[in-house]
C-alpha atoms as a PDB file:
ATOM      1  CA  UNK A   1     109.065 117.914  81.313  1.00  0.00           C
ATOM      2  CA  UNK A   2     108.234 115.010  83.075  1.00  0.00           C
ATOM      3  CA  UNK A   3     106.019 115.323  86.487  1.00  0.00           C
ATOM      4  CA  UNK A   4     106.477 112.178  88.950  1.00  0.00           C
ATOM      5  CA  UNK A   5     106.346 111.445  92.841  1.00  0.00           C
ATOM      6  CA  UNK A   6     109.946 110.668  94.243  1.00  0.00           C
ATOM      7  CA  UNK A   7     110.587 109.507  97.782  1.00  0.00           C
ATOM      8  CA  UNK A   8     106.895 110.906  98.411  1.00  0.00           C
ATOM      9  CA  UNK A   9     107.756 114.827  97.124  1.00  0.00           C
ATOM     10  CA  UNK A  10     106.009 115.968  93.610  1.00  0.00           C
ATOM     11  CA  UNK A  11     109.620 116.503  90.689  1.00  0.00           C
ATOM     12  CA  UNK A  12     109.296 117.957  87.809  1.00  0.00           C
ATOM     13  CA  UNK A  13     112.118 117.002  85.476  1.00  0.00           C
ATOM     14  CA  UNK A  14     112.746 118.947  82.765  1.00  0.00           C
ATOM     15  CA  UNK A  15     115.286 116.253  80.780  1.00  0.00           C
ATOM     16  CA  UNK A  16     115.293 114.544  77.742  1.00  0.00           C
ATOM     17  CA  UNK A  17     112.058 112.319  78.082  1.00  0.00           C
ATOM     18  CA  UNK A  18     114.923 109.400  76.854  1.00  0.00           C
ATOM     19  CA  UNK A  19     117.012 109.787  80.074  1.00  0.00           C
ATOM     20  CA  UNK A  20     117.201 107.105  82.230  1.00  0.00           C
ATOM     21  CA  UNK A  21     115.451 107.409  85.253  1.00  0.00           C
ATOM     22  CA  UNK A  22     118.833 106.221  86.924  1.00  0.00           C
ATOM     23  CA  UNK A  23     120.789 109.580  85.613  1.00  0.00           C
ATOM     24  CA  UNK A  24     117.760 111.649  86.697  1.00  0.00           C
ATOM     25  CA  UNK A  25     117.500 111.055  90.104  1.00  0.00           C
ATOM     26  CA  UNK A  26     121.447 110.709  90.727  1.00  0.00           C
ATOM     27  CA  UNK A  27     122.218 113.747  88.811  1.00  0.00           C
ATOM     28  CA  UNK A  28     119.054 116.018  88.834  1.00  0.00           C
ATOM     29  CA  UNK A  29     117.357 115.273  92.236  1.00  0.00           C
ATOM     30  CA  UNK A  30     120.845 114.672  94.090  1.00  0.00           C
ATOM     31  CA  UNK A  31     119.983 110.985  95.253  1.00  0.00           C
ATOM     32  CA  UNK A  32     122.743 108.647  94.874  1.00  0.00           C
ATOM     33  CA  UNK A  33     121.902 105.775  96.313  1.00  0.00           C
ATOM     34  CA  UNK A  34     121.180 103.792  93.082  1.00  0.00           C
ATOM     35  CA  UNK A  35     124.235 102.920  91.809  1.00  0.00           C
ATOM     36  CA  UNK A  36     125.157 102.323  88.279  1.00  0.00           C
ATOM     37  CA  UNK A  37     126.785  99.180  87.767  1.00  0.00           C
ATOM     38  CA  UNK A  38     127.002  96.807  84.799  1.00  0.00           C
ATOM     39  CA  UNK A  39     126.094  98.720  81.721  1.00  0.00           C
ATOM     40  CA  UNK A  40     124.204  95.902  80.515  1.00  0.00           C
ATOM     41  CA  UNK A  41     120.807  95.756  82.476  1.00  0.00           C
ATOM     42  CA  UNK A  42     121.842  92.576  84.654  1.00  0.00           C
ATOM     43  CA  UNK A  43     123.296  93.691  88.373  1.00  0.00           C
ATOM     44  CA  UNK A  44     120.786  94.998  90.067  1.00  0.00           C
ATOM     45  CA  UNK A  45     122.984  98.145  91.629  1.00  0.00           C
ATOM     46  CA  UNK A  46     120.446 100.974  90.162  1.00  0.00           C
ATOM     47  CA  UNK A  47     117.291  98.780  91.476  1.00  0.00           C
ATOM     48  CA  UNK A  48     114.498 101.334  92.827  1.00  0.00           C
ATOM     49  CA  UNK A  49     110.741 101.342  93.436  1.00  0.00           C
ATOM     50  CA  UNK A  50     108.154 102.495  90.848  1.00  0.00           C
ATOM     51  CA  UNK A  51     105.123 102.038  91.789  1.00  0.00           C
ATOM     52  CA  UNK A  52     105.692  99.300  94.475  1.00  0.00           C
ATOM     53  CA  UNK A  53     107.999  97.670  91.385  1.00  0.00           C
ATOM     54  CA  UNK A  54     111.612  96.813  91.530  1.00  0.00           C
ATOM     55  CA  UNK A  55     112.677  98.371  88.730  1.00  0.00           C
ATOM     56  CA  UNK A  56     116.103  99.216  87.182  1.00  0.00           C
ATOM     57  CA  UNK A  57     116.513 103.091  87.275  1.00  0.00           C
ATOM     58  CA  UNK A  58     118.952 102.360  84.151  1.00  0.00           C
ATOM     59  CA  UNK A  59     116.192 101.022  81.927  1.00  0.00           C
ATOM     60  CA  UNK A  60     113.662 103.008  82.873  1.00  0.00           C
ATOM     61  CA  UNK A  61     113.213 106.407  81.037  1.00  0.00           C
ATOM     62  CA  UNK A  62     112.226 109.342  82.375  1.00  0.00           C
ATOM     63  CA  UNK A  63     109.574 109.979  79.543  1.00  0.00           C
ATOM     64  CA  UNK A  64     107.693 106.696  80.618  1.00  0.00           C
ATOM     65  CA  UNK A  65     107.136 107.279  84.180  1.00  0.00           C
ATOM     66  CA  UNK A  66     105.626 110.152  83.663  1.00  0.00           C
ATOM     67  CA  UNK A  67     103.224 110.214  87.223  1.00  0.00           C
ATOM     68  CA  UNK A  68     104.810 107.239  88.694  1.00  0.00           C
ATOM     69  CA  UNK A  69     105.547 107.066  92.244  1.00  0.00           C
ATOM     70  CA  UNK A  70     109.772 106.804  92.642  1.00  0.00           C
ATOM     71  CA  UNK A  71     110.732 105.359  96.141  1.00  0.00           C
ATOM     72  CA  UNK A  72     115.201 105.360  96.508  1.00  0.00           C
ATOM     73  CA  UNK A  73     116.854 103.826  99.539  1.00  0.00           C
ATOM     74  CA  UNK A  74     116.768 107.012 100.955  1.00  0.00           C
ATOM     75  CA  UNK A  75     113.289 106.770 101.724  1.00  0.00           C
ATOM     76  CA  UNK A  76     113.039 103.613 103.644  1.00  0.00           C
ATOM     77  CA  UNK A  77     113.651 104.609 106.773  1.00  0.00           C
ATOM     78  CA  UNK A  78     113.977 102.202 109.387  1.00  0.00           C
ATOM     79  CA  UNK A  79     113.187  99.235 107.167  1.00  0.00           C
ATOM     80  CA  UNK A  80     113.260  95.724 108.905  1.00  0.00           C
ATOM     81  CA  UNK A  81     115.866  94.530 106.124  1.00  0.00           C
ATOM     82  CA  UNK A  82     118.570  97.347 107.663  1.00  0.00           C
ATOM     83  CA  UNK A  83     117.813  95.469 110.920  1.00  0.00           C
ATOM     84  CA  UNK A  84     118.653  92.450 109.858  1.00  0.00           C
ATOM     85  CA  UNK A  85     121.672  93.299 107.116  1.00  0.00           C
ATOM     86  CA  UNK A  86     123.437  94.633 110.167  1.00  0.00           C
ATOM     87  CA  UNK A  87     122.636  91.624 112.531  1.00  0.00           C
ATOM     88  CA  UNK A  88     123.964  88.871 109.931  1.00  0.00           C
ATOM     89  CA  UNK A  89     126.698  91.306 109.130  1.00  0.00           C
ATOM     90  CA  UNK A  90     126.117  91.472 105.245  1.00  0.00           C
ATOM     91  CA  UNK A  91     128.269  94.259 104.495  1.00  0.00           C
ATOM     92  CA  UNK A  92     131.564  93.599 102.639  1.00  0.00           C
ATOM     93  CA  UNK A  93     132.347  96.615  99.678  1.00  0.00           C
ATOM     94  CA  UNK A  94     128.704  98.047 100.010  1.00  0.00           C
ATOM     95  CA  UNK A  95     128.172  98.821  96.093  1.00  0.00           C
ATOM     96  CA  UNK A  96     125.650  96.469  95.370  1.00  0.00           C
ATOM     97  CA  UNK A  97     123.413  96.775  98.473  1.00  0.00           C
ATOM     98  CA  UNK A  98     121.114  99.369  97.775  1.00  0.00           C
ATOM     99  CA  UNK A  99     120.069  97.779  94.561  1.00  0.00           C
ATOM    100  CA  UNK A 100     119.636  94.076  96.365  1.00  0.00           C
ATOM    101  CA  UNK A 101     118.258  95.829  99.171  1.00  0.00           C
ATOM    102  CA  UNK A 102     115.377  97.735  97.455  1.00  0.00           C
ATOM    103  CA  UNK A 103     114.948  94.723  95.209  1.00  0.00           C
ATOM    104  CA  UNK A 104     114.410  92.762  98.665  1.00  0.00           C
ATOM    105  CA  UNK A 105     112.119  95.822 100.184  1.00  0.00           C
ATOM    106  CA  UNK A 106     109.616  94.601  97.076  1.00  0.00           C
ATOM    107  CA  UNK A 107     109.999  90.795  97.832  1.00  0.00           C
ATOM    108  CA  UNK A 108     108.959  91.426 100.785  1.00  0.00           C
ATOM    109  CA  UNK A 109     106.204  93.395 100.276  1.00  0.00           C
ATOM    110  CA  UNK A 110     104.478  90.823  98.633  1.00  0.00           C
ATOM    111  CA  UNK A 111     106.109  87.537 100.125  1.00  0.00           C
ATOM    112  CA  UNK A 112     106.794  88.175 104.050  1.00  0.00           C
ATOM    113  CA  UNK A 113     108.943  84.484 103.791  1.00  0.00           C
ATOM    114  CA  UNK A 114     109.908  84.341 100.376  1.00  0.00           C
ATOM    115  CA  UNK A 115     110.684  80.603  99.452  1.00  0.00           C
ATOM    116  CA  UNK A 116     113.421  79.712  97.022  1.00  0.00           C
ATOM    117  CA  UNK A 117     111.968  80.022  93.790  1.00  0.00           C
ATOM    118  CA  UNK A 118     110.676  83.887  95.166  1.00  0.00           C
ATOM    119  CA  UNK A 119     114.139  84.559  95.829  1.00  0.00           C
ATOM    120  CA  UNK A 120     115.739  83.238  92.961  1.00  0.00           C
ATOM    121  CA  UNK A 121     113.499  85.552  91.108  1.00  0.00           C
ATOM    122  CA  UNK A 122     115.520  88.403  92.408  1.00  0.00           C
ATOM    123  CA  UNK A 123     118.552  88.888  90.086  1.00  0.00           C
ATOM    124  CA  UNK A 124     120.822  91.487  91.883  1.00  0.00           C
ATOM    125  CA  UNK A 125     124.744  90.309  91.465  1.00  0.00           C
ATOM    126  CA  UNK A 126     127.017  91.072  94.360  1.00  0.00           C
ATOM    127  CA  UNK A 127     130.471  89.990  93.442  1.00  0.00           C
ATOM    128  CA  UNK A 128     131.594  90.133  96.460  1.00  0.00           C
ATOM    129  CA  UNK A 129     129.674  86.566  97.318  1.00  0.00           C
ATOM    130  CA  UNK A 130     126.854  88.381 100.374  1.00  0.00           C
ATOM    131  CA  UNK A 131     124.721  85.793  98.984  1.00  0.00           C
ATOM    132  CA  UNK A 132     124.647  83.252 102.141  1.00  0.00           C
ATOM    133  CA  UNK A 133     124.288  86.220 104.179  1.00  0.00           C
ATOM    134  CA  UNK A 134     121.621  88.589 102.271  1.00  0.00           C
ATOM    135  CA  UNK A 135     119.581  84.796 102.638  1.00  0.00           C
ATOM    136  CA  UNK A 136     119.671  84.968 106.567  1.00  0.00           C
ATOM    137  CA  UNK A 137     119.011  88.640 106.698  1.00  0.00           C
ATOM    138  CA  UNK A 138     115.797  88.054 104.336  1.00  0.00           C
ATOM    139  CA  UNK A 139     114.700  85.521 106.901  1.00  0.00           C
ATOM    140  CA  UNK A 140     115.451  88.010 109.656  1.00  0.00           C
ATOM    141  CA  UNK A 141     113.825  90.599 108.373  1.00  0.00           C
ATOM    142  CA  UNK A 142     110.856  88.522 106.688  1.00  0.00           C
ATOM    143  CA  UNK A 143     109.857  87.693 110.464  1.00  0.00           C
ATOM    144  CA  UNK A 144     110.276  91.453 111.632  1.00  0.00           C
ATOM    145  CA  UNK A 145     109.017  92.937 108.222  1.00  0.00           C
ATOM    146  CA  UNK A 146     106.306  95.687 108.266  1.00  0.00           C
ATOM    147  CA  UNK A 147     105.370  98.381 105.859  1.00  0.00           C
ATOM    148  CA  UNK A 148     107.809 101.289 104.945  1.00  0.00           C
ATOM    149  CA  UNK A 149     106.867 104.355 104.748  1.00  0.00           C
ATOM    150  CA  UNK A 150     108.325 106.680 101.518  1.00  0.00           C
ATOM    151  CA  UNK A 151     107.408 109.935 103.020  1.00  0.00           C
ATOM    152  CA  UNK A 152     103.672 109.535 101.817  1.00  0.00           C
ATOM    153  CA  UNK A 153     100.514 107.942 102.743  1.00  0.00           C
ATOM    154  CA  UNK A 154     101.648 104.323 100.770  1.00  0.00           C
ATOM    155  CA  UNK A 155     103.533 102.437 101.367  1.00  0.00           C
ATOM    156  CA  UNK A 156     106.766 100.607  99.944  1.00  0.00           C
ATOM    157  CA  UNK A 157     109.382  97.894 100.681  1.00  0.00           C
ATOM    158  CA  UNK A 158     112.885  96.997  99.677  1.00  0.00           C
ATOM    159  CA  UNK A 159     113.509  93.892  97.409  1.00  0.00           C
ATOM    160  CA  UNK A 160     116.883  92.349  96.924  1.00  0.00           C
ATOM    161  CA  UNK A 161     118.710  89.392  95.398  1.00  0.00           C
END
């Protein structure tokens, strides 16, 4: 059984310490948000928080996070980034943005106006080509970002492509 903090509520998971952490919280704890995607570590689509981290939920075992904080999309509430998505109208199919947008909470957690090399550090694929878009929203939101809160006392951002 593995004990860990998701979206700021104490889990216990009582799975195969080798599951990924992706399977766990989509099937087990009923939050879909992370997407599975690629099969081969690379997209981005099952991107989540642990410990302040972008990390991919498909690499990640249950077995190692074993008291790690989780933090899904679910949790971020009225994150700048949403803001700003909508505003430079980022949507197209939709599949890839909770990945790139947690992936983005982190950047900007860290880097308030990421510069190039920041974002190129961010590795989320949409094939859909948001790219040009997801760039103006990060500048949006950069200028609007504040802390999120994951249902706890810390607090957690978004990172994205």
């Amino acid at each position: 059984m593995t004990r860990m903090t998701v979206n700021g509520e104490a889990v216990r998971f009582r799975l195969d310490p080798e599951t990924p952490l992706l399977w766990a919280l989509r099937d087990a704890a009923n939050l879909t948000g992370a997407k599975y995607g690629c099969d081969t570590r690379e997209c981005g689509a099952c991107t989540v928080l642990v410990d302040g981290q972008a990390t991919l939920s498909c690499a990640a075992t249950v077995g190692a996070l074993e008291g790690a904080e989780v933090v899904t999309i679910e949790a971020l509430g009225d994150h700048p980034l949403f803001t700003a998505w909508e505003a430079e109208q980022v949507s197209q199919c939709g599949y890839c943005e909770p990945g790139m947008v947690m992936a983005l909470a982190a950047l900007l957690r860290v880097s308030p106006r990421p510069g190039a090399a920041e974002l190129a550090g961010v590795a989320n694929i949409c094939r859909c080509g948001i790219g040009p878009r997801v760039l103006r929203a990060i500048r949006r939101a950069g200028s609007a970002s504040a802390p999120l809160s994951n249902g706890s006392s810390d607090s957690a951002q978004p990172a994205s492509e």
